[in-house]
Protein backbone atom coordinates (compact mmCIF):
# COMPACT_ATOMS: atom_id res chain seq x y z
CA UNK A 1 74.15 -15.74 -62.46
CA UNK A 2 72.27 -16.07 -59.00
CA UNK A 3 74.36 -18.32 -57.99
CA UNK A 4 77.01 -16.53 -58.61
CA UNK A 5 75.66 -13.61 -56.67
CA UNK A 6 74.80 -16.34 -53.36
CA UNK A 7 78.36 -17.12 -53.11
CA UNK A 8 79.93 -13.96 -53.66
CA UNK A 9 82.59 -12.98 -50.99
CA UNK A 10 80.71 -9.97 -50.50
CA UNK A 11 77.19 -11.86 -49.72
CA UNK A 12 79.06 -14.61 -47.57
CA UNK A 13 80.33 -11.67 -45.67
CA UNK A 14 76.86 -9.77 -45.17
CA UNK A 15 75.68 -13.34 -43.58
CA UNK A 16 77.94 -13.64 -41.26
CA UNK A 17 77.49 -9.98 -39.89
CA UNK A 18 75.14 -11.83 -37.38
CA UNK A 19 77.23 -12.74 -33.83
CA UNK A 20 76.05 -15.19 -31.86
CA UNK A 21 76.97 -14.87 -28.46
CA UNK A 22 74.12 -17.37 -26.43
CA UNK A 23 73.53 -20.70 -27.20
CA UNK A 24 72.10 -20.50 -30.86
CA UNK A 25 68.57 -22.30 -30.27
CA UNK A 26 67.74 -19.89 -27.63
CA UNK A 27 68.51 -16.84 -29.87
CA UNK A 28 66.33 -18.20 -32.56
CA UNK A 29 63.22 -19.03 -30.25
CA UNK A 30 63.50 -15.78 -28.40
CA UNK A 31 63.48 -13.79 -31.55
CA UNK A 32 60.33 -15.91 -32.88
CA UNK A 33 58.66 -14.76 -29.11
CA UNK A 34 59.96 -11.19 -29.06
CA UNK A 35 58.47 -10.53 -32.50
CA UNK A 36 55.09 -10.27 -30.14
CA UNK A 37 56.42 -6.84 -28.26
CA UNK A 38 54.95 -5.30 -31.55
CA UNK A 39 55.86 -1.33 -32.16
CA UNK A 40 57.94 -1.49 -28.42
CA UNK A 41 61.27 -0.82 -28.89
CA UNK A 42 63.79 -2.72 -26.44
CA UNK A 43 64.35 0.87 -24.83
CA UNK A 44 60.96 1.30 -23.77
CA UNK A 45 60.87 -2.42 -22.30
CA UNK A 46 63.81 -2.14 -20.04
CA UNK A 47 62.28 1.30 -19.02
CA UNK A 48 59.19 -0.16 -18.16
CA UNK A 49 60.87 -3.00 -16.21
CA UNK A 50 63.19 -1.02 -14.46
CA UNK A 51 60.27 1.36 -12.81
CA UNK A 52 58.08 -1.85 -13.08
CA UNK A 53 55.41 0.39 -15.02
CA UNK A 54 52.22 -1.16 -15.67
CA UNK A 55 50.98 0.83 -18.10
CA UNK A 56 53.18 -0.14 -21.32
CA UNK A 57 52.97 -4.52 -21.27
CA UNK A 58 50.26 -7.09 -21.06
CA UNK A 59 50.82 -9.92 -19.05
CA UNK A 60 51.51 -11.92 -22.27
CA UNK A 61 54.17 -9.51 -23.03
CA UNK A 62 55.59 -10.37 -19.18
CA UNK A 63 56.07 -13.40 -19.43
CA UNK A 64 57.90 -13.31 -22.66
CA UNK A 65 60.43 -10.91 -21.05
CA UNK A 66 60.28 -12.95 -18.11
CA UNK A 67 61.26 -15.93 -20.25
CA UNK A 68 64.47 -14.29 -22.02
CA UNK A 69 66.00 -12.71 -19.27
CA UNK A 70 69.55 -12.85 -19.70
CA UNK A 71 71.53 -15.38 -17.34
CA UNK A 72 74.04 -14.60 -14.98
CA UNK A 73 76.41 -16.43 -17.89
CA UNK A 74 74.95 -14.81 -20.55
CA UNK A 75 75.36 -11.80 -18.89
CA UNK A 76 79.04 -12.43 -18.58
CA UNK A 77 79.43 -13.41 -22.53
CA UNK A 78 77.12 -10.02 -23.80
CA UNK A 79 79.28 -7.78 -21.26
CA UNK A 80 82.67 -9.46 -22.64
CA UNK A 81 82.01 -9.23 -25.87
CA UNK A 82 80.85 -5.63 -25.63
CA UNK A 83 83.80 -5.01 -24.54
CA UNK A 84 86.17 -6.18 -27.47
CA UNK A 85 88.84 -3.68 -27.65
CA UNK A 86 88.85 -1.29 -30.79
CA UNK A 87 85.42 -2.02 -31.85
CA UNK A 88 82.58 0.65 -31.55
CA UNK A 89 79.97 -0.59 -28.97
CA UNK A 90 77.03 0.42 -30.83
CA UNK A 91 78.59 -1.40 -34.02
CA UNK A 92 79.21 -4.35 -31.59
CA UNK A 93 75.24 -4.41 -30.78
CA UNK A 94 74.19 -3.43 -34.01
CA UNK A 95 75.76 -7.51 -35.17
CA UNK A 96 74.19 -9.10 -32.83
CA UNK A 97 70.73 -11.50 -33.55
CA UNK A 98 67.61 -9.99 -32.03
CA UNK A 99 67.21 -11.68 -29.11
CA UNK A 100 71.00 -10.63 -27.69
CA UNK A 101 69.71 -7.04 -28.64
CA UNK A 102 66.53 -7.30 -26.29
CA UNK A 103 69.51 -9.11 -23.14
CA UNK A 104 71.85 -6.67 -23.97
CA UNK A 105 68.94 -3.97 -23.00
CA UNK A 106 68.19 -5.95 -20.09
CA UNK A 107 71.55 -7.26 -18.54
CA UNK A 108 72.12 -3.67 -16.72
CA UNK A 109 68.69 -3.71 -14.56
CA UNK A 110 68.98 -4.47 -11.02
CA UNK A 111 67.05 -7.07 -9.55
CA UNK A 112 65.37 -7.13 -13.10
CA UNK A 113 63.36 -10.87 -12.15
CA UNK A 114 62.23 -9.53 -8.97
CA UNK A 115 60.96 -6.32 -11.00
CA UNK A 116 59.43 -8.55 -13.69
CA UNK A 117 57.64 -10.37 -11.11
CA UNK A 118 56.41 -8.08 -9.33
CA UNK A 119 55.07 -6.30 -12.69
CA UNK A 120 53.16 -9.51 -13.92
CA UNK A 121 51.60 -9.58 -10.15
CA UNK A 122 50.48 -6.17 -10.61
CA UNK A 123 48.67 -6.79 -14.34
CA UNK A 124 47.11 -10.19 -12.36
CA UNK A 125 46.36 -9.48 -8.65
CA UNK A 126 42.97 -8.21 -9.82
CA UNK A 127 42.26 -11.29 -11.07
CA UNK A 128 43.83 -13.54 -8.38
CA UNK A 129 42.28 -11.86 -5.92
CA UNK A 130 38.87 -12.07 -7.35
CA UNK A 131 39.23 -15.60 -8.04
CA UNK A 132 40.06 -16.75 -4.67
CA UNK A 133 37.32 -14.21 -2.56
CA UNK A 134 34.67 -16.13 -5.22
CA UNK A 135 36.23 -19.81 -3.66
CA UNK A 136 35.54 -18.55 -1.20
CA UNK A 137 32.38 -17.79 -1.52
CA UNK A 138 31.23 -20.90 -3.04
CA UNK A 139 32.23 -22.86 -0.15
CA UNK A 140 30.28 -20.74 2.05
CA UNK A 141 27.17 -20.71 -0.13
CA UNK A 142 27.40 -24.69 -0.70
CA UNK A 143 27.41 -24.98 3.49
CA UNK A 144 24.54 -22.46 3.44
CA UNK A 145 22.99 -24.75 0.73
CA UNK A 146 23.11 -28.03 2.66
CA UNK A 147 22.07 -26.93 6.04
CA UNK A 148 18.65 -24.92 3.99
CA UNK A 149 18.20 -27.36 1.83
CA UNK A 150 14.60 -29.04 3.10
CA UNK A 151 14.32 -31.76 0.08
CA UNK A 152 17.79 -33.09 0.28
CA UNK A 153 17.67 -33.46 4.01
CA UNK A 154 13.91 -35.33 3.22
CA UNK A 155 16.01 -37.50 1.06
CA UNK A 156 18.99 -38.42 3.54
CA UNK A 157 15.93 -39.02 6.08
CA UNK A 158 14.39 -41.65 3.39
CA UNK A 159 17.50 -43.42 2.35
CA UNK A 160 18.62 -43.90 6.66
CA UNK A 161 14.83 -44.93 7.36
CA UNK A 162 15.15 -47.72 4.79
CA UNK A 163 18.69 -49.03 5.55
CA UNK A 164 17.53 -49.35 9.35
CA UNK A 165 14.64 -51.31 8.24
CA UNK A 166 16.78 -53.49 5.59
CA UNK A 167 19.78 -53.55 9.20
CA UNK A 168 17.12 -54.64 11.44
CA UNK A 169 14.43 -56.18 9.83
CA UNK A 170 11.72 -54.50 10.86
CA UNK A 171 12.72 -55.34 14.48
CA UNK A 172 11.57 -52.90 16.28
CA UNK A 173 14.57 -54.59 19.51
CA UNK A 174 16.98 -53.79 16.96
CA UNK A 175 19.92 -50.72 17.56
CA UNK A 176 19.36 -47.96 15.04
CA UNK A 177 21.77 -46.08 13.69
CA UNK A 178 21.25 -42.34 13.84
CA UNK A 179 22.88 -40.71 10.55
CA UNK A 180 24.62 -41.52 7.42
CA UNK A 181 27.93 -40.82 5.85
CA UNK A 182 27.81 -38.98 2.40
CA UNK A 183 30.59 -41.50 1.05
CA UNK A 184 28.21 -44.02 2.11
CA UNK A 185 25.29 -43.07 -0.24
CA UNK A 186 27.37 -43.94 -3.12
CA UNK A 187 27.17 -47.40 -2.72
CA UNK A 188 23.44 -47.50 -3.55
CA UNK A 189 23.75 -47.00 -7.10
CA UNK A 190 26.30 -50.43 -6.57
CA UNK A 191 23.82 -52.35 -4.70
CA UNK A 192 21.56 -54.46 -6.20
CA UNK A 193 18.42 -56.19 -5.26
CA UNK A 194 17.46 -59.99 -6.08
CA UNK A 195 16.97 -59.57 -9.40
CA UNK A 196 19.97 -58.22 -9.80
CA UNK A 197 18.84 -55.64 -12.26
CA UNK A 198 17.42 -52.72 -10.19
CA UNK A 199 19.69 -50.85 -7.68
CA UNK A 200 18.81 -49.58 -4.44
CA UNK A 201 18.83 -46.50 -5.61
CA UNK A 202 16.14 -47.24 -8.34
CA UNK A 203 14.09 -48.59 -5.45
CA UNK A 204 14.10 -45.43 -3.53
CA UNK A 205 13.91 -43.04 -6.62
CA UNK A 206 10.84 -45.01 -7.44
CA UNK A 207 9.19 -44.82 -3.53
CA UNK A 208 9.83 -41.06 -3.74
CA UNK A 209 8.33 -40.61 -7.37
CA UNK A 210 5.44 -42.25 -5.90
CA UNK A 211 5.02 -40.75 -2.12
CA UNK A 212 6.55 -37.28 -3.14
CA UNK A 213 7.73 -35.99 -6.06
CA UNK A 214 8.35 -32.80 -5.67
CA UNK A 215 11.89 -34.15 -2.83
CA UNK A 216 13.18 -35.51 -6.15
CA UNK A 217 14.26 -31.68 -7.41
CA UNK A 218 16.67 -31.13 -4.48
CA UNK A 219 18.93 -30.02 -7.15
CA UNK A 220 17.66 -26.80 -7.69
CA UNK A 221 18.18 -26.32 -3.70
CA UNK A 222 21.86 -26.91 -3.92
CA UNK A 223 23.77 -25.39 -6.80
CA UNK A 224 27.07 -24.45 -5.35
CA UNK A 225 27.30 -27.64 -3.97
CA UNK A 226 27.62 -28.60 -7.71
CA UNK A 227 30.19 -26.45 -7.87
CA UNK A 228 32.03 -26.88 -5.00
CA UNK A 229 33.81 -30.54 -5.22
CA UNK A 230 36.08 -28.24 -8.28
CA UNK A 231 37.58 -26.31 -6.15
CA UNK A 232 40.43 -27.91 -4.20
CA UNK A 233 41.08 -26.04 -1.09
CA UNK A 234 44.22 -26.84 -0.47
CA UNK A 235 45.47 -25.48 -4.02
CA UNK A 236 43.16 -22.61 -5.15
CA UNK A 237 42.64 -21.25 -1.24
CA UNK A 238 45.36 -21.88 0.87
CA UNK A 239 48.16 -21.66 -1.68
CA UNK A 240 46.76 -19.28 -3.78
CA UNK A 241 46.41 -17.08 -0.51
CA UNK A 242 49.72 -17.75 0.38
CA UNK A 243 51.13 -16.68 -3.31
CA UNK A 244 49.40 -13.09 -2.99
CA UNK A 245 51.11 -12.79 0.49
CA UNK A 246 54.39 -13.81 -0.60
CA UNK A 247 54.28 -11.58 -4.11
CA UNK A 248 53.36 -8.44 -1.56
CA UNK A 249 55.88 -8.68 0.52
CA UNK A 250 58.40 -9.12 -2.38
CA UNK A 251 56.52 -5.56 -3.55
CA UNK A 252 57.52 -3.86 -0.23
CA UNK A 253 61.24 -4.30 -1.25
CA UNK A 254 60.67 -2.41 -3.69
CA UNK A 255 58.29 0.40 -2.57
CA UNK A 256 60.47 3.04 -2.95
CA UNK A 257 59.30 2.83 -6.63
CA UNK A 258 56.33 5.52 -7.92
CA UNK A 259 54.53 2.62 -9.13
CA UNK A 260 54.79 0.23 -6.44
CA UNK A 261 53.87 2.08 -4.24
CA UNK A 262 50.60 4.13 -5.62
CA UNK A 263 49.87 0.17 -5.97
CA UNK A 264 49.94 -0.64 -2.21
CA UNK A 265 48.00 1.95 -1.31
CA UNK A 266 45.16 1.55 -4.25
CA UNK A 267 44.84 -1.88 -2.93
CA UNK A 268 44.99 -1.41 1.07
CA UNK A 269 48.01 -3.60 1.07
CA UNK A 270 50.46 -1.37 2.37
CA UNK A 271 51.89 -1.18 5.67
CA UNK A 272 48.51 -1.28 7.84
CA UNK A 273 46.46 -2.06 5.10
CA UNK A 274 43.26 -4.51 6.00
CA UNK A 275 43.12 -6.53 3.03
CA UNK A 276 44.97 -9.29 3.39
CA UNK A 277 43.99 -9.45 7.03
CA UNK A 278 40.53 -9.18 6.19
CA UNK A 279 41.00 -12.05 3.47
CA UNK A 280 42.43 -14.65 5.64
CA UNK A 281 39.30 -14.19 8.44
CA UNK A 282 37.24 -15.22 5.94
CA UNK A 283 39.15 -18.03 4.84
CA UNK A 284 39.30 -19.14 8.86
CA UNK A 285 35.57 -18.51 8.73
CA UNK A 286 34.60 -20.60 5.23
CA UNK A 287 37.21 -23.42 6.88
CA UNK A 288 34.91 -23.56 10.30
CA UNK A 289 31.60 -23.28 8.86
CA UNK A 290 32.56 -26.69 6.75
CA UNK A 291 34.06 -28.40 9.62
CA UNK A 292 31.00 -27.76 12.10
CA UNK A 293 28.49 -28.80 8.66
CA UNK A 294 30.41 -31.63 9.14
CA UNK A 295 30.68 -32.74 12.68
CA UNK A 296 27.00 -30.95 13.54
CA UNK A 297 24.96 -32.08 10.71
CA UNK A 298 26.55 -34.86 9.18
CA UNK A 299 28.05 -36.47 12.18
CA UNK A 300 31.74 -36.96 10.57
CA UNK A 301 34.18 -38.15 12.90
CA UNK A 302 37.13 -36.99 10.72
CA UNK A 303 37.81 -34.17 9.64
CA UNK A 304 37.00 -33.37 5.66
CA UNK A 305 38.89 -31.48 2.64
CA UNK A 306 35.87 -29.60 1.05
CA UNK A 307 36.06 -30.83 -2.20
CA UNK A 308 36.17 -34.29 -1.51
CA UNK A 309 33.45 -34.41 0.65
CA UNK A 310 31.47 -32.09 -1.74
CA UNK A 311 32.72 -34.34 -4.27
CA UNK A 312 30.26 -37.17 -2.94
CA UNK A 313 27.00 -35.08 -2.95
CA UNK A 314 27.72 -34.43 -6.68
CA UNK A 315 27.96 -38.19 -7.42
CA UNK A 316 25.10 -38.69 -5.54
CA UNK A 317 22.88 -36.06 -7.13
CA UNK A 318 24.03 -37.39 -10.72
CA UNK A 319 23.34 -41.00 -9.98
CA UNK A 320 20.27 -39.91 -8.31
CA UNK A 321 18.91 -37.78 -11.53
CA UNK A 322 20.24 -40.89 -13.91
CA UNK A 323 18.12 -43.52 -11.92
CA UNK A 324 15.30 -40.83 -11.71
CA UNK A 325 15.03 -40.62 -15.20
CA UNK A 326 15.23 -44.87 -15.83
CA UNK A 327 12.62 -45.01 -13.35
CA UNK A 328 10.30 -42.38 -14.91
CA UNK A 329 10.79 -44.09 -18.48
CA UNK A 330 9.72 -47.28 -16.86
CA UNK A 331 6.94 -46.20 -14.62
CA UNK A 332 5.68 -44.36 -18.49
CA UNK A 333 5.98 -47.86 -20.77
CA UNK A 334 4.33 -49.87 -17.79
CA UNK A 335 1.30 -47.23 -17.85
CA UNK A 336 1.05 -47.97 -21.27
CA UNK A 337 1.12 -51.73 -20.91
CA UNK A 338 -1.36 -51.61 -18.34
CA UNK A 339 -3.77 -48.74 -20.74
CA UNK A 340 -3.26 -51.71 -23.49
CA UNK A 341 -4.38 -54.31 -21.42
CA UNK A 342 -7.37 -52.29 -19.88
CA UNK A 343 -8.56 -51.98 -23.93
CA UNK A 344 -7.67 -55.15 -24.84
CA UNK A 345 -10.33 -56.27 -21.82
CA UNK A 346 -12.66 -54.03 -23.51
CA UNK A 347 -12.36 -55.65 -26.59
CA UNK A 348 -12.45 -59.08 -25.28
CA UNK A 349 -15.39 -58.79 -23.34
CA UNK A 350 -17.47 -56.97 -26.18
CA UNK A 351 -16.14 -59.93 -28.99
CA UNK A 352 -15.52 -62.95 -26.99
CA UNK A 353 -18.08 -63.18 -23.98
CA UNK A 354 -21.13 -62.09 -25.58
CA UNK A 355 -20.88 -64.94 -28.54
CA UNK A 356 -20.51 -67.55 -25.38
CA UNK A 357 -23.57 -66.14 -23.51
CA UNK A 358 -25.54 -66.38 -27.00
CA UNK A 359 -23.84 -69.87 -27.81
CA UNK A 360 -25.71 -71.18 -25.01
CA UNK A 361 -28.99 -69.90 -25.60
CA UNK A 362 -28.22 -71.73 -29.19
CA UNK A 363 -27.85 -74.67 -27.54
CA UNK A 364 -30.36 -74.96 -25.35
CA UNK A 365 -32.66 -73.93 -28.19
CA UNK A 366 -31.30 -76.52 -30.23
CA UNK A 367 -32.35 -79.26 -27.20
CA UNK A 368 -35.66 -77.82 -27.12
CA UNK A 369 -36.23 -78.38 -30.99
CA UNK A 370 -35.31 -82.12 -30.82
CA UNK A 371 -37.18 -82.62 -28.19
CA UNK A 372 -40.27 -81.32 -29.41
CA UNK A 373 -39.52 -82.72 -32.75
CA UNK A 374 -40.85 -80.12 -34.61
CA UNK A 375 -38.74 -80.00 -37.93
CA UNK A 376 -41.46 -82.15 -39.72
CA UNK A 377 -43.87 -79.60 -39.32
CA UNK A 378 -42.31 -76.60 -40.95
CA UNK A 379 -44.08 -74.83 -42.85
CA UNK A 380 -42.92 -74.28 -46.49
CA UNK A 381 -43.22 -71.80 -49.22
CA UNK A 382 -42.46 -71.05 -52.74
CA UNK A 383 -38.90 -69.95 -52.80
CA UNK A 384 -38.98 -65.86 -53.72
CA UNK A 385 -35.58 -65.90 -55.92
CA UNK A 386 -34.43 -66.01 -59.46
CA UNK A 387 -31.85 -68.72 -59.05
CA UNK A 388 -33.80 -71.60 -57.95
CA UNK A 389 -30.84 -73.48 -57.38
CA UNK A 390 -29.15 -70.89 -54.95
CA UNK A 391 -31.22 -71.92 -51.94
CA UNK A 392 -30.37 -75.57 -51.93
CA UNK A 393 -26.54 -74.53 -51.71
CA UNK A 394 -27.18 -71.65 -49.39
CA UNK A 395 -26.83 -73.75 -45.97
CA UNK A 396 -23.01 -75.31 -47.38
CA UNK A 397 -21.13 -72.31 -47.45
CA UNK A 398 -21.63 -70.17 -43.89
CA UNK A 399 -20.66 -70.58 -40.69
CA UNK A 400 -22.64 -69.18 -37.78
CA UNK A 401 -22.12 -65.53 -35.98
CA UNK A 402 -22.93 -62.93 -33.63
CA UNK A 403 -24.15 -59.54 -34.34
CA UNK A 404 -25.12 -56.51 -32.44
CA UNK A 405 -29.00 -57.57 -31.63
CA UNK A 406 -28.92 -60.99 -30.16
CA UNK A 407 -31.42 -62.66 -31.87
CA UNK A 408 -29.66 -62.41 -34.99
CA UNK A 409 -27.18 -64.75 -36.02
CA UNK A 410 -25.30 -63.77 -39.69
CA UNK A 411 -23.62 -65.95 -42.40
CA UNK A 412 -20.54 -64.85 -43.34
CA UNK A 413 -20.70 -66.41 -47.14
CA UNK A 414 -23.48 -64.62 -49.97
CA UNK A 415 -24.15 -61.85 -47.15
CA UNK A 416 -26.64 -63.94 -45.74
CA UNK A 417 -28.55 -63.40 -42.52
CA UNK A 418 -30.15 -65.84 -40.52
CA UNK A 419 -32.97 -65.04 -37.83
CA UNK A 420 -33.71 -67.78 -35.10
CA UNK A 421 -35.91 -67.26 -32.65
CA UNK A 422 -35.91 -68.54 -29.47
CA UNK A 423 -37.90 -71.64 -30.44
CA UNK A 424 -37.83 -71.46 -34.66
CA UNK A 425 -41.05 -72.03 -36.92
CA UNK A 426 -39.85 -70.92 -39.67
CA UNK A 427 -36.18 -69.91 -40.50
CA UNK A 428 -35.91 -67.03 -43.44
CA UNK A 429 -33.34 -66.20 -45.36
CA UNK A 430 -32.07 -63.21 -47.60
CA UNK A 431 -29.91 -62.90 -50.76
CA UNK A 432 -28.00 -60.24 -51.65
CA UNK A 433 -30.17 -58.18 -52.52
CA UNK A 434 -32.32 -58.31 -49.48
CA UNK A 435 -34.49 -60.63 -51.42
CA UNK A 436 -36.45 -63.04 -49.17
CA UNK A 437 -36.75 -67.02 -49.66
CA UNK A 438 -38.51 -69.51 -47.76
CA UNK A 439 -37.15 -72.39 -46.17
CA UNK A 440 -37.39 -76.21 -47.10
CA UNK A 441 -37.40 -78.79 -44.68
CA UNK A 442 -33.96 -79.53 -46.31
CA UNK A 443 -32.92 -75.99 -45.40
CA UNK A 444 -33.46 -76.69 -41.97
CA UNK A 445 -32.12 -79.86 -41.75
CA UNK A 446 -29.04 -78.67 -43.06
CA UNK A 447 -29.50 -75.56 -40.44
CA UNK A 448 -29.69 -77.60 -37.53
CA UNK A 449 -26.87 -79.46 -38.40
CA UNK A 450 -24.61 -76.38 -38.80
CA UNK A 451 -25.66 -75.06 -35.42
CA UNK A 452 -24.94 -78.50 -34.00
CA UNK A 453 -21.23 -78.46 -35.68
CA UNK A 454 -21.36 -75.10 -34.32
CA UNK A 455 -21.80 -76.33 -30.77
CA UNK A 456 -19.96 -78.97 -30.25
CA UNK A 457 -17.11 -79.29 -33.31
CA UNK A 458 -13.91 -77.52 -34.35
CA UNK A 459 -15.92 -74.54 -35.70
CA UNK A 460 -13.93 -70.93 -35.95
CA UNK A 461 -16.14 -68.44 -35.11
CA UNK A 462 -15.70 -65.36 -38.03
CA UNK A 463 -15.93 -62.94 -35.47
CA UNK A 464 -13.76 -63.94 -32.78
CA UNK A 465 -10.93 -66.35 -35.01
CA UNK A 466 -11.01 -69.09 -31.73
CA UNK A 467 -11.67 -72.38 -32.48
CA UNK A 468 -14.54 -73.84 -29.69
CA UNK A 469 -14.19 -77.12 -27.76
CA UNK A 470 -14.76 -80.68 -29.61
CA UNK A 471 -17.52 -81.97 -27.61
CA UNK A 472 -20.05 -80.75 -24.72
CA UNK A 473 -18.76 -82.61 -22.22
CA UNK A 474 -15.47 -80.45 -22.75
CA UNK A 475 -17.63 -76.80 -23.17
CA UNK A 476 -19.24 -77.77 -20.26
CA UNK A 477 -15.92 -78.32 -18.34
CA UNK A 478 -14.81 -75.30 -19.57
């Protein structure tokens, strides 16, 4: 049944009520755009155009009208068919898509792009014109910048000092040169030095941390110089001035307009107006300020385009701030190397050199007992202990070290201690529980012997882990 109704004669007719008289893509994108002019009927639109009244259309809205402006040739088609004889007009337009409505409307205006134009400069000129005065601006502020700027000049100073002495050699004979070309500076984040890891630039960042930091923010000095190298002068000044010209004048062809021409005179663009005169001095001005920076300061033979040259300070600065920051990060982790070592020494000298200095006295003790022979006469006592058997295994299991007071040398095995004086009598030991027990002429045989092995074999010291010299003759070398 709904079929039947799709392909009545009736509903095949109703479809084709539609005429299209322009090529049929365009109709159908127009309508999609025209959809925007929401709650404006096509009346009000050509009204607006045809007065070139502000008040009604955004500049979106423009530049769809702009966009579907009827042709000259589909101006010809919508007035011919219009025209068909014995059919109403109105039941003519009325069957045509939405987008031949809105050119119908429109194909009647005179000069309707020139009107249109000049409508979407009117919504925009505010803008243009503050964008290009604040170009302006920029420029001028990024020459002020430079020419203030005490830090960056301090750096520019430090990187020609060092290429005259890396030119010359120190040669004092040697020509000079006097100045430095900003495209030149570039090259030092490029160049290496022999190790072929740290840049020029690295080198001087680093010389400047060191000598004076507070150069290294020339940044803050200079922030419409940052700003600066995106703003092409040719395109966004010159042309852009040249487009606000050329759209006024195409206004004064139309003055005789209301609109038009309460919009000269708001803006002191009329006849005799001061604006745009005033506009393009400054330009002139801006252009002559960069050109003496240039030549003055910078000694450039050629002349510059603004944001090229500016272009190179802004590399510069970023390469500068990158190596700034490797450098700091490096200068940091070799302080804490160095702090590491500096404890380390601490440690060595409190764990390693005393157990030497007390080594010796051991030995020369040692000489001193066998000399006098004096083992033999020991005294002995009655061992003070409940395992009789512990002290004749006592002197197998230690191995000789150095505590805090330096007579005292400890056993690391059964928490022993072992006191030697400087030339022994009597050697005492301790058990666990602080317990004393004499020794036996065994007890210092065995003692000696340990010291000896101590002295002059492969004996790890407990408190140090480093495994002495084999023989005197090698200690003493050492």
């Amino acid at each position: 049944k709904n079929a039947a109704r799709l392909t009545s004669p009736k509903n095949n007719q109703a479809r084709k009520k539609t005429v299209q008289v322009i090529d049929e893509k365009r109709a159908n994108n127009g309508g999609i755009s025209l959809a925007l002019l929401k709650g404006i009927t096509f009346d009000d639109v050509a009204n607006a155009v045809d007065n070139v009244e502000s008040t009604l259309l955004s500049v979106e809205q423009v530049a769809i009208v702009e966009q579907y402006l009827p042709t000259d040739s589909e101006k010809m088609l919508l007035s011919n068919y219009m025209r068909i004889p014995g059919k109403d007009p109105n039941d003519l337009y009325l069957d045509l898509c939405e987008c031949e409505k809105f050119m119908a409307k429109m194909k009647d205006i005179e000069r309707s792009r020139e009107k249109v134009k000049a409508l979407r400069f009117i919504l925009e000129f505010s803008e243009l014109l503050s964008d290009l005065q604040e170009y302006v601006r920029t420029i001028e502020l990024a020459c002020d910048e430079l020419k203030k700027s005490h830090r960056f000049r301090e750096i520019l100073i430090f990187v020609l000092e060092l290429g005259n002495k890396l030119n010359t050699a120190g040669r004092e004979d040697t020509k000079k040169v006097s100045a430095i070309t900003l495209f030149s500076i570039n090259k030092l984040s490029e160049t290496k030095a022999v190790d072929k890891k740290t840049t020029v630039l690295e080198f001087i960042v680093e010389q400047i941390v060191k000598q004076n930091e507070s150069i290294a923010s020339f940044r803050d000095d200079i922030p419409s110089v940052l700003k600066a190298d995106s703003i092409d002068w040719t395109n966004m000044i010159e042309n852009q001035y040249a487009d606000i010209v050329s759209e006024v004048e195409n206004l004064k062809t139309i003055n005789h307009l209301d609109a038009v021409k309460a919009f000269l005179r708001k803006h002191d663009i009329h006849e005799g107006g001061v604006l745009l005169s005033d506009l393009q001095h400054k330009i002139k001005a801006t252009e002559e300020k960069f050109n003496r920076l240039t030549r003055e300061y910078f000694l450039e033979k050629e002349k510059r385009v603004p944001h090229e040259w500016f272009a190179n300070i802004t590399t510069f600065t970023k390469d500068f701030y990158e190596a700034k920051k490797r450098v700091t990060n490096r200068l940091a982790a070799e302080e804490k190397k160095k702090q590491r070592n500096a404890n380390k020494k601490v440690l060595d000298t409190s764990s390693v050199k005393r157990p030497e200095i007390r080594k010796n006295q051991l030995r020369q003790n040692l000489e001193t007992i066998k000399e006098d022979n004096r083992l033999q006469d020991v005294e002995t006592e009655p061992a003070h202990c409940d395992q009789p058997n512990q002290d004749t295994n006592i002197m197998h299991n230690w191995q000789p070290s150095v505590n805090d007071t330096p007579e005292v040398f400890g056993c690391q095995a059964f928490g022993l201690q072992v006191r030697l004086p400087l030339i022994p009598r009597r050697i005492s030991f301790h058990d666990d529980k602080r317990t004393p027990v004499s020794a036996t002429p065994e007890h210092h045989q065995a003692y000696l012997q340990k010291c000896q092995d101590h002295i002059t074999g492969d004996v790890v010291l407990p408190t140090t882990g480093v495994t002495r010299s084999n023989s005197l003759e090698s200690l003493n070398a050492t």
